[in-house]
Protein backbone atom coordinates (compact mmCIF):
# COMPACT_ATOMS: atom_id res chain seq x y z
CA UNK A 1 6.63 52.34 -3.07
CA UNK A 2 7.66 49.61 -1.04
CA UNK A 3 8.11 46.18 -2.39
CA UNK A 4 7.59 43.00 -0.11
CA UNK A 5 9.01 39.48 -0.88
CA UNK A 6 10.29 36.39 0.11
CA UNK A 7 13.64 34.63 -0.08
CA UNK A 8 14.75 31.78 1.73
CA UNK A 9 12.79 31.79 4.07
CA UNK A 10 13.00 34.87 5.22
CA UNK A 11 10.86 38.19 4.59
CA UNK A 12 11.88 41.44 3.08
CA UNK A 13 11.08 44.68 2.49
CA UNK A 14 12.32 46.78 -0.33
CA UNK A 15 12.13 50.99 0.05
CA UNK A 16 12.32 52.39 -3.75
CA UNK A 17 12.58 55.65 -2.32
CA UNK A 18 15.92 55.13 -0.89
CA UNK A 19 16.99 52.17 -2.29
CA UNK A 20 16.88 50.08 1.43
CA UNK A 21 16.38 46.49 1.42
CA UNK A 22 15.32 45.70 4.91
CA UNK A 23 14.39 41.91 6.45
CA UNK A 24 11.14 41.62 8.38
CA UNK A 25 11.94 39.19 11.91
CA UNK A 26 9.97 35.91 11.23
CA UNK A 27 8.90 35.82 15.50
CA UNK A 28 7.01 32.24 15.04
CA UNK A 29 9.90 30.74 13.33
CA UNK A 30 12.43 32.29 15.32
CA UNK A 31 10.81 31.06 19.00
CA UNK A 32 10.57 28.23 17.51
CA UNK A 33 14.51 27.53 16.95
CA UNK A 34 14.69 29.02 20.37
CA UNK A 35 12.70 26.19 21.43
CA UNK A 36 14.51 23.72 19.87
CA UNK A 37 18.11 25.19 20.95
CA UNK A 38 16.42 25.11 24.55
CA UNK A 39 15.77 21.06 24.24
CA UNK A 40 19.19 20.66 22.65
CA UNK A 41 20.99 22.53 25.69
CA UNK A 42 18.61 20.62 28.21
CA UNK A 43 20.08 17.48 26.41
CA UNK A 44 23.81 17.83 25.68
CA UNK A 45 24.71 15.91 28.69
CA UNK A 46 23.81 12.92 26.74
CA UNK A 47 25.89 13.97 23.83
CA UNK A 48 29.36 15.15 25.23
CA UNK A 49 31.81 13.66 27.93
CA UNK A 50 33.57 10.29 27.96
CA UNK A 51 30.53 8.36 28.72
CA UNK A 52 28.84 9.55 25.50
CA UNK A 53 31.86 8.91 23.49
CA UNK A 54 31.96 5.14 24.70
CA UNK A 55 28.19 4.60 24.40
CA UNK A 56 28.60 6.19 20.98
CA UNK A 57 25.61 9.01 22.15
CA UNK A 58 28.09 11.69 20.87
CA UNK A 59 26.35 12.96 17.75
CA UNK A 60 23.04 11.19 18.35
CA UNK A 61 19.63 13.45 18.61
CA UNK A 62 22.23 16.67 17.74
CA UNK A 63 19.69 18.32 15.32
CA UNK A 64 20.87 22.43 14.22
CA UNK A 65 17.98 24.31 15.04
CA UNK A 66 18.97 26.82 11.64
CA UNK A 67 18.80 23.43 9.81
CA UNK A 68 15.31 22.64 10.52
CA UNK A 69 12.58 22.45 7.93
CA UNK A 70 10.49 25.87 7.28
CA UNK A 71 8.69 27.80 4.89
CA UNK A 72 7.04 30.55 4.63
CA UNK A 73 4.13 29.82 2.63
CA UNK A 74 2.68 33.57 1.52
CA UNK A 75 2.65 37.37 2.09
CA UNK A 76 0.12 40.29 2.14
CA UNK A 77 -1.11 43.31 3.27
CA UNK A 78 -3.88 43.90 5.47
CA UNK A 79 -4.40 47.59 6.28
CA UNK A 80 -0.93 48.74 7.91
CA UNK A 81 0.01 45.13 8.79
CA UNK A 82 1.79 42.17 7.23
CA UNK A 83 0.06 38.84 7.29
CA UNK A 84 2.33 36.24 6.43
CA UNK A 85 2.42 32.26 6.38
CA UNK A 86 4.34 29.75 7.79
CA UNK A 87 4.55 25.99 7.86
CA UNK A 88 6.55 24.31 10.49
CA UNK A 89 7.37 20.57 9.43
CA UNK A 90 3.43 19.14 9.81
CA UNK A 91 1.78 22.83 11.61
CA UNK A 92 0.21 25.35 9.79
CA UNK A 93 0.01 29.50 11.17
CA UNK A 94 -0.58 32.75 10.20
CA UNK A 95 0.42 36.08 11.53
CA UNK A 96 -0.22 39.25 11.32
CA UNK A 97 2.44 41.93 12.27
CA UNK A 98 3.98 45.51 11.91
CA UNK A 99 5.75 46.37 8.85
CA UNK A 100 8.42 47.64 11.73
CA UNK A 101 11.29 45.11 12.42
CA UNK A 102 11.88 46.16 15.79
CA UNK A 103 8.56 45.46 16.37
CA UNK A 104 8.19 41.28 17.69
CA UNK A 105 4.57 41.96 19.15
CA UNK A 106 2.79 39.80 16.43
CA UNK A 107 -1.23 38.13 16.53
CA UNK A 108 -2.30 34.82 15.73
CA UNK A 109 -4.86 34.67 12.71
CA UNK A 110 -5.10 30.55 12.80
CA UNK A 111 -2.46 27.81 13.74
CA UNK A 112 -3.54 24.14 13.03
CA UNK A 113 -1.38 21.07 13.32
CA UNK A 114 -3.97 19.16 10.66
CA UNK A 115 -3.10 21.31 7.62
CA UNK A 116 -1.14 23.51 6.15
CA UNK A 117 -1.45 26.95 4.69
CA UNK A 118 -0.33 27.75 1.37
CA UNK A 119 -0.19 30.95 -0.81
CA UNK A 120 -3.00 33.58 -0.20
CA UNK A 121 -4.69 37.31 -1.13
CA UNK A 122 -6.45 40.11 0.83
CA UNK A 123 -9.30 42.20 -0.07
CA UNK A 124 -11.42 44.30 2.31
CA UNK A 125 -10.07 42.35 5.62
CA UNK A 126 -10.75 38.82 3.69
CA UNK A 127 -8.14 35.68 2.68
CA UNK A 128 -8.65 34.20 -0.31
CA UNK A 129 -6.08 31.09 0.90
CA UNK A 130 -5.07 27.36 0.00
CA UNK A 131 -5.58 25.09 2.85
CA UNK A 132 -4.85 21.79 3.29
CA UNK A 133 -2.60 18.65 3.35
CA UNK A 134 0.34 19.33 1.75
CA UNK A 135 -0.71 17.19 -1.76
CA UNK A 136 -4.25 18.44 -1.27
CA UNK A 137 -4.67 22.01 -0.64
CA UNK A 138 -8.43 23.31 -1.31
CA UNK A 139 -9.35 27.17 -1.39
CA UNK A 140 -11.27 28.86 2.10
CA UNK A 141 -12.25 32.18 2.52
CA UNK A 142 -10.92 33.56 5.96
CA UNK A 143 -11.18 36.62 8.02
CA UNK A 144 -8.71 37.96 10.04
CA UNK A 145 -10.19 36.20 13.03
CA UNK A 146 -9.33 32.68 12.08
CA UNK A 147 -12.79 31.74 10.62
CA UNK A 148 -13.00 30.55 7.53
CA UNK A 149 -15.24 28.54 4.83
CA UNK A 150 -13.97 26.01 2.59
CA UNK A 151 -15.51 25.84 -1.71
CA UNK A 152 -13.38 23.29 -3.04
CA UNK A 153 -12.46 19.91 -2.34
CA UNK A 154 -11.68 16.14 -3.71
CA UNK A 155 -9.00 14.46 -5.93
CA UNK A 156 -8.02 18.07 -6.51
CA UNK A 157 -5.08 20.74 -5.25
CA UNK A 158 -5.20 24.83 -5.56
CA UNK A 159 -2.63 26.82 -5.74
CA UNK A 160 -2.33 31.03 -6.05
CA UNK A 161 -5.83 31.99 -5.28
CA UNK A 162 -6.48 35.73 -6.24
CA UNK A 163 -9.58 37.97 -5.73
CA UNK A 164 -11.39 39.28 -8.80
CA UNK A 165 -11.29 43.13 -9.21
CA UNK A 166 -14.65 43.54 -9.35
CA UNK A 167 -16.50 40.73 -8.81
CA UNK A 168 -17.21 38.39 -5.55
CA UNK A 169 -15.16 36.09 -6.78
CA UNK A 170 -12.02 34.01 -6.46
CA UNK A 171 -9.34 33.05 -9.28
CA UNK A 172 -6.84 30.03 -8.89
CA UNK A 173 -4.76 27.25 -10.47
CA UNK A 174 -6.56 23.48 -10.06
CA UNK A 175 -4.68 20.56 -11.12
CA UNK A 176 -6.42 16.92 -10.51
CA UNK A 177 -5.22 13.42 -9.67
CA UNK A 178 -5.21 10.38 -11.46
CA UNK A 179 -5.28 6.82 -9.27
CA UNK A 180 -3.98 3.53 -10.09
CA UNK A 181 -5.84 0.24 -9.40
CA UNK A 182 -4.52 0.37 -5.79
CA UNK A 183 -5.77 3.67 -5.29
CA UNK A 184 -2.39 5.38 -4.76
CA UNK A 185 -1.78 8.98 -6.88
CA UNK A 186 -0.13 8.11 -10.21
CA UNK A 187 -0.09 11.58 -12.10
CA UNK A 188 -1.17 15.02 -12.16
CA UNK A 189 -3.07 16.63 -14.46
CA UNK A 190 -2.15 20.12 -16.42
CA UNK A 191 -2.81 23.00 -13.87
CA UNK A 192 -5.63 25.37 -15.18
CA UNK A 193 -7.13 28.84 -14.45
CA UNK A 194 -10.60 28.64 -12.26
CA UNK A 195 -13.04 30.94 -11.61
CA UNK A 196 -14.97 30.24 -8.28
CA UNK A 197 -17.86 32.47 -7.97
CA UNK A 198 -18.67 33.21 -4.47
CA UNK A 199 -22.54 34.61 -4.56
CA UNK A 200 -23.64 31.34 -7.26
CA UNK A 201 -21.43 28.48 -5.48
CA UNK A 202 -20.47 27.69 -8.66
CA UNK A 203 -16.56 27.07 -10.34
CA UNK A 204 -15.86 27.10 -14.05
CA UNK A 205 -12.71 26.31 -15.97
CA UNK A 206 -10.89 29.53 -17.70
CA UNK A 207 -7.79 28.80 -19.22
CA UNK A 208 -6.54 25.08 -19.69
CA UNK A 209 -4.17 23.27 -22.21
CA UNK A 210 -3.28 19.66 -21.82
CA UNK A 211 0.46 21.06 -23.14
CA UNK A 212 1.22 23.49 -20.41
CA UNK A 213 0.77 24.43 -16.84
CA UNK A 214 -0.93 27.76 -15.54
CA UNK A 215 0.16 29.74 -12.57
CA UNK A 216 0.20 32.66 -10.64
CA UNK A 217 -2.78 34.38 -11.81
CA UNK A 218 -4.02 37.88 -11.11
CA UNK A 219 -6.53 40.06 -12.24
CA UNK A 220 -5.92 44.07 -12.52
CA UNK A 221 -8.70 46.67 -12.51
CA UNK A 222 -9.55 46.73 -16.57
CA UNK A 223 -10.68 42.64 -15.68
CA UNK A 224 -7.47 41.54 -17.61
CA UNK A 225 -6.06 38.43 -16.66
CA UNK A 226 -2.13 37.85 -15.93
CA UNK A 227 -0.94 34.25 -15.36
CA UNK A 228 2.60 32.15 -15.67
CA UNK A 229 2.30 29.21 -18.30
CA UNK A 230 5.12 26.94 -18.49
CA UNK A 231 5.66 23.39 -20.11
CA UNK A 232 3.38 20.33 -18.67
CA UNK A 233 5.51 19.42 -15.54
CA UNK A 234 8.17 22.17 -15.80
CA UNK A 235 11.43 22.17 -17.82
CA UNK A 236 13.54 19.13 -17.63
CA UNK A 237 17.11 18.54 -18.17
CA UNK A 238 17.33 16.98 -21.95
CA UNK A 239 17.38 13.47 -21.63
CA UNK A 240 18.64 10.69 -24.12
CA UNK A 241 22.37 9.29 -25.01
CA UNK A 242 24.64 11.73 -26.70
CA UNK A 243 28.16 10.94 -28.47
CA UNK A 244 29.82 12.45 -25.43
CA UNK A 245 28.37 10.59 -23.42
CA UNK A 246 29.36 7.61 -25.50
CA UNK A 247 32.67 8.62 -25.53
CA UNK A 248 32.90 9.10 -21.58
CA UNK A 249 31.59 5.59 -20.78
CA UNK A 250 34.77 3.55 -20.00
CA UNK A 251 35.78 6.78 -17.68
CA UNK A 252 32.59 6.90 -16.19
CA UNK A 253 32.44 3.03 -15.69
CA UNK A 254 35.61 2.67 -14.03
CA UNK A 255 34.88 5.98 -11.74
CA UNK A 256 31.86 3.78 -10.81
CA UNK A 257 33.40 0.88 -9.66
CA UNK A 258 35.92 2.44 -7.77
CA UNK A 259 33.80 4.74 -6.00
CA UNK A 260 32.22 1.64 -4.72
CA UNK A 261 35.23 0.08 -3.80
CA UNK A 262 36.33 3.38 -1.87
CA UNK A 263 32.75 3.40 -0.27
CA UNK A 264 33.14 -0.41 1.05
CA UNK A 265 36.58 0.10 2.43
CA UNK A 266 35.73 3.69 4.65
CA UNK A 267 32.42 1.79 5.78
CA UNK A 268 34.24 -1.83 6.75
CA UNK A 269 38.01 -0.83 6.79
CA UNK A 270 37.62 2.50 8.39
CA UNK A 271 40.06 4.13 5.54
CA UNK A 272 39.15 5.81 2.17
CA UNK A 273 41.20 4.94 -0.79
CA UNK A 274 41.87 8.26 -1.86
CA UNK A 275 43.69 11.47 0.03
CA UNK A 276 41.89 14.61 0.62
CA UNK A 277 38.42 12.98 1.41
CA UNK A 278 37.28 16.41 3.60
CA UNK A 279 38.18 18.35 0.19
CA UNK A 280 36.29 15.98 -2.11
CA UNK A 281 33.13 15.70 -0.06
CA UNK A 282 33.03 19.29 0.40
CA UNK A 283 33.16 19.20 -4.00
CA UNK A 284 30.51 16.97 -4.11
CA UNK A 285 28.31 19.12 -1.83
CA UNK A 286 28.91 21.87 -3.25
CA UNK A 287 28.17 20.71 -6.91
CA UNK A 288 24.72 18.86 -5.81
CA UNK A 289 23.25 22.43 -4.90
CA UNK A 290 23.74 23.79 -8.03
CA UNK A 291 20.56 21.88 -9.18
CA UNK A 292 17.06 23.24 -7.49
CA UNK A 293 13.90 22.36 -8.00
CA UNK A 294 11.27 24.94 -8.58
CA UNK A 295 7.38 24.01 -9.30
CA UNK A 296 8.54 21.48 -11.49
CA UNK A 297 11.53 22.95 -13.12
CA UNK A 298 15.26 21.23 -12.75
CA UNK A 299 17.28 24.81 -12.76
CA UNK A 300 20.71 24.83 -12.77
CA UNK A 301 21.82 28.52 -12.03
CA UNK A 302 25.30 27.98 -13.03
CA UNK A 303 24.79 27.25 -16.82
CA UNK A 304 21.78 29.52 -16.92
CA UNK A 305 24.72 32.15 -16.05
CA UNK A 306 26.72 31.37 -18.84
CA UNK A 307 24.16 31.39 -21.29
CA UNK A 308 22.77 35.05 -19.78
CA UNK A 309 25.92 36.06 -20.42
CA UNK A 310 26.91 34.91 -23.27
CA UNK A 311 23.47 36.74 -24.76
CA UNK A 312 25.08 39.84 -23.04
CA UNK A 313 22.00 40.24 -20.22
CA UNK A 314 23.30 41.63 -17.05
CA UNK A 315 19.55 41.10 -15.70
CA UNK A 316 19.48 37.76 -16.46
CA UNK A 317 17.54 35.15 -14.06
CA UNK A 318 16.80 31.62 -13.02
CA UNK A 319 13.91 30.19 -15.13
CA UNK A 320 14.09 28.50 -18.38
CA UNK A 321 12.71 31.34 -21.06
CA UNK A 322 9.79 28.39 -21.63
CA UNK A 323 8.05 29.97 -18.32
CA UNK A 324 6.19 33.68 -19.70
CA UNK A 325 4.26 35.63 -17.98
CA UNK A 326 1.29 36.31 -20.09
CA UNK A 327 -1.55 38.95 -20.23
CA UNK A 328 -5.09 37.93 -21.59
CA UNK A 329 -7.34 40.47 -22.51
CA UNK A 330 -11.52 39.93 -22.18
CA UNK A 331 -11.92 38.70 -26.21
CA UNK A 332 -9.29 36.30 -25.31
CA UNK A 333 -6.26 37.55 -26.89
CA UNK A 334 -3.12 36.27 -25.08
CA UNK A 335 0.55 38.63 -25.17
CA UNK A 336 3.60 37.61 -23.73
CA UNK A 337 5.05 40.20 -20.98
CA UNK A 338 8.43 38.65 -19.79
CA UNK A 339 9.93 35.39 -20.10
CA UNK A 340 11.79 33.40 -17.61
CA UNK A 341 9.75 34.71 -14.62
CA UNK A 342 9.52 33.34 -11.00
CA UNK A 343 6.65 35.24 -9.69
CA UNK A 344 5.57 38.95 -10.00
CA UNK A 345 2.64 41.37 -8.66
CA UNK A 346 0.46 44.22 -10.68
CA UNK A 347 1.26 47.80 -8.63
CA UNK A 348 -1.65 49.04 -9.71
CA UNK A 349 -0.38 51.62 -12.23
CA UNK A 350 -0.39 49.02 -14.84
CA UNK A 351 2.55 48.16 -14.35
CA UNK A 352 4.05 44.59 -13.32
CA UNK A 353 6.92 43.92 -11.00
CA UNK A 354 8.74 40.87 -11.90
CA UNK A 355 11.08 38.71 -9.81
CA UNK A 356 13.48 36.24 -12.62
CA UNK A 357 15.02 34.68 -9.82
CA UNK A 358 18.28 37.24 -9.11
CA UNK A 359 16.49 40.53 -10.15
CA UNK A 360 13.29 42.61 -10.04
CA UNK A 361 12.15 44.49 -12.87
CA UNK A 362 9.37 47.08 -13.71
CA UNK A 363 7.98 46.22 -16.92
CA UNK A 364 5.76 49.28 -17.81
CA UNK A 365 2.38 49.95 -19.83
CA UNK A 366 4.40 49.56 -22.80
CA UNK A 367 6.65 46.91 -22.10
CA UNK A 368 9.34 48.88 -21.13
CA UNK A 369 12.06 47.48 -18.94
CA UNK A 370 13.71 48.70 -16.11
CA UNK A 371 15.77 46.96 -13.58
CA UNK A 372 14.26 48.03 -9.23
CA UNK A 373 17.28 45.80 -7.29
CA UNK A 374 19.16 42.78 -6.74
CA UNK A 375 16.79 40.05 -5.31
CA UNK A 376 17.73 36.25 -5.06
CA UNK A 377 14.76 33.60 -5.32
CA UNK A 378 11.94 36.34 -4.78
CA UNK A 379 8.72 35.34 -4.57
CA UNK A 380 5.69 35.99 -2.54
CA UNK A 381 5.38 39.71 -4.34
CA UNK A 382 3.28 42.17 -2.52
CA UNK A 383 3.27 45.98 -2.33
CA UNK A 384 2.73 48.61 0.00
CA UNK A 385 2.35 52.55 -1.30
């Protein structure tokens, strides 16, 4: 079995059979930093030389090409081909490819500089896919041509569409706006599971609860539901004043004031009050990427470590143990499968292939445990057998 994910930005495949982890060339995002270098090169004689140094041009319009905003927005298997998506600052694409990396010939499904694509799934040649302004992506059903037919829409977004097992039929997460007097976007609601039935037209609310979010969801072949349910707006850092912090006020004040100070004398005097300022900013740097962001939980990988480890679990991950993946059965019945998940992906064997964030793990019929490889920030979970 081969396992296909995501990380950074980049696409992998992992061989279980021999234990190969293998990264899948990204062509559209790759010609497209070719592209970029190309305007740079076709532009550096504004940037270097004398004459740019006096004009102060040196730096100016410098952009690094492996810098530049991209994401690939899903994964998934059609026949003997990857189909993968990828936003490019404001344009929307998606491929469709060989699973062979020295392979670069690759096919345009649909590119479209008015929306965006976001997570999708493939059954019998179909997409089930979120489409859409960033803040406002609706579900579409697509073939592999590039034509498509939009169900949802309004004050809404969808995320993680998945195809029923055996029905005509189309499960996602919906979460709705709220507007203030001016008519700008003041809140989001709880994300729920929806149900849009493709032969009726219809959509009905599944799972919702005004004290959590829903995620992920999937259906396997006994019509069982799996979805991720997390806190309302993801797990925050613990707020309020605490004795330390109490105690560490004066320090903290006067490390304030003279970090202005330092700040107003490098901008107007050209000199930093302290020594060492190349060390220091590359400190501060590296400290403000401990802290990421994901769907609405503030992780901070270093403590999580420590506490992982001080619980003795060499598999430990990324999420807060507040995110579970659950399983609900048809009467309703709801049963935790693995806490502290990112994303994950039924094989089809009843099993469930997790991704915490550094690992992947098999969790079997039984809820047995066992760890498949290494993987940092893998989501996106497909396989191919």
């Amino acid at each position: 079995m081969t396992i296909l994910y995501s990380s950074e930005n980049k696409i992998f495949s992992y061989d279980e059979s021999d234990r190969s982890l293998t990264e899948i060339p990204c062509g559209r995002i790759t010609k497209y930093r070719e592209t970029v270098r190309g305007i740079q090169q076709r532009k550096e004689w504004k940037t270097t030389g004398t004459g740019a140094n006096f004009m102060g041009m040196a730096s100016a319009d410098m952009i690094d090409a492996d810098a530049l905003p991209v994401q690939i927005s899903g994964l998934g298997v059609c026949g003997d081909e990857l189909v993968y998506g990828v936003n490019l600052e404001a344009v929307g694409s998606l491929y469709h490819r060989s699973f062979d990396p020295s392979d670069d010939c690759e096919g345009l499904v649909r590119a479209s500089n008015e929306f965006v694509f976001g997570s999708f799934d493939i059954k019998d040649g179909k997409l089930a896919v979120c489409m859409g302004a960033s803040n406002f992506q609706h579900i579409a059903v697509m073939d592999m041509n590039g034509h498509y037919d939009e169900y949802t829409d309004g004050d809404t977004t969808e995320e993680n569409p998945c195809w029923a097992a055996k029905k005509n039929g189309v499960y996602f997460s919906t979460a709705g706006y709220a507007r203030n007097q001016n008519g700008v976007i003041s809140a989001t609601s709880p994300r729920s599971i929806a149900y849009l039935d493709l032969d009726k037209k219809s959509m009905s609310e599944i799972v919702s609860d005004e004290s959590y979010d829903y995620l992920h969801v999937r259906q396997d072949t006994n019509g069982d539901l799996y979805y991720i349910r997390q806190p309302y707006g993801g797990e925050k850092p613990q707020g309020g004043i605490t004795f330390k912090d109490i105690i560490l006020f004066p320090y903290r004040l006067i490390k304030g004031i003279f970090g202005f100070l330092n700040f107003f004398t490098t901008i107007f005097g050209g000199e930093s009050l302290k020594t060492g300022g190349a060390a220091n900013g590359a400190k501060f740097k590296q400290r403000s990427q401990k802290e990421m962001i994901i769907e609405g939980n503030v992780i901070n990988a270093e403590k999580l470590d420590k506490i992982n480890e001080a619980n003795g679990d060499k598999h430990g991950g990324i999420m807060p143990a507040s995110r579970v993946l659950i399983k609900r059965t048809a009467d309703g019945s709801e049963e935790i499968i693995k806490k502290g998940v990112l994303d994950y992906i039924l094989d089809g064997d009843g099993n469930v292939i997790v991704s915490n964030g550094r690992h992947l793990l098999r969790i079997d019929r039984d809820g047995n445990e066992t760890h498949i490889a290494k993987a940092k920030l893998a989501v996106n979970l497909n396989i191919v057998k």
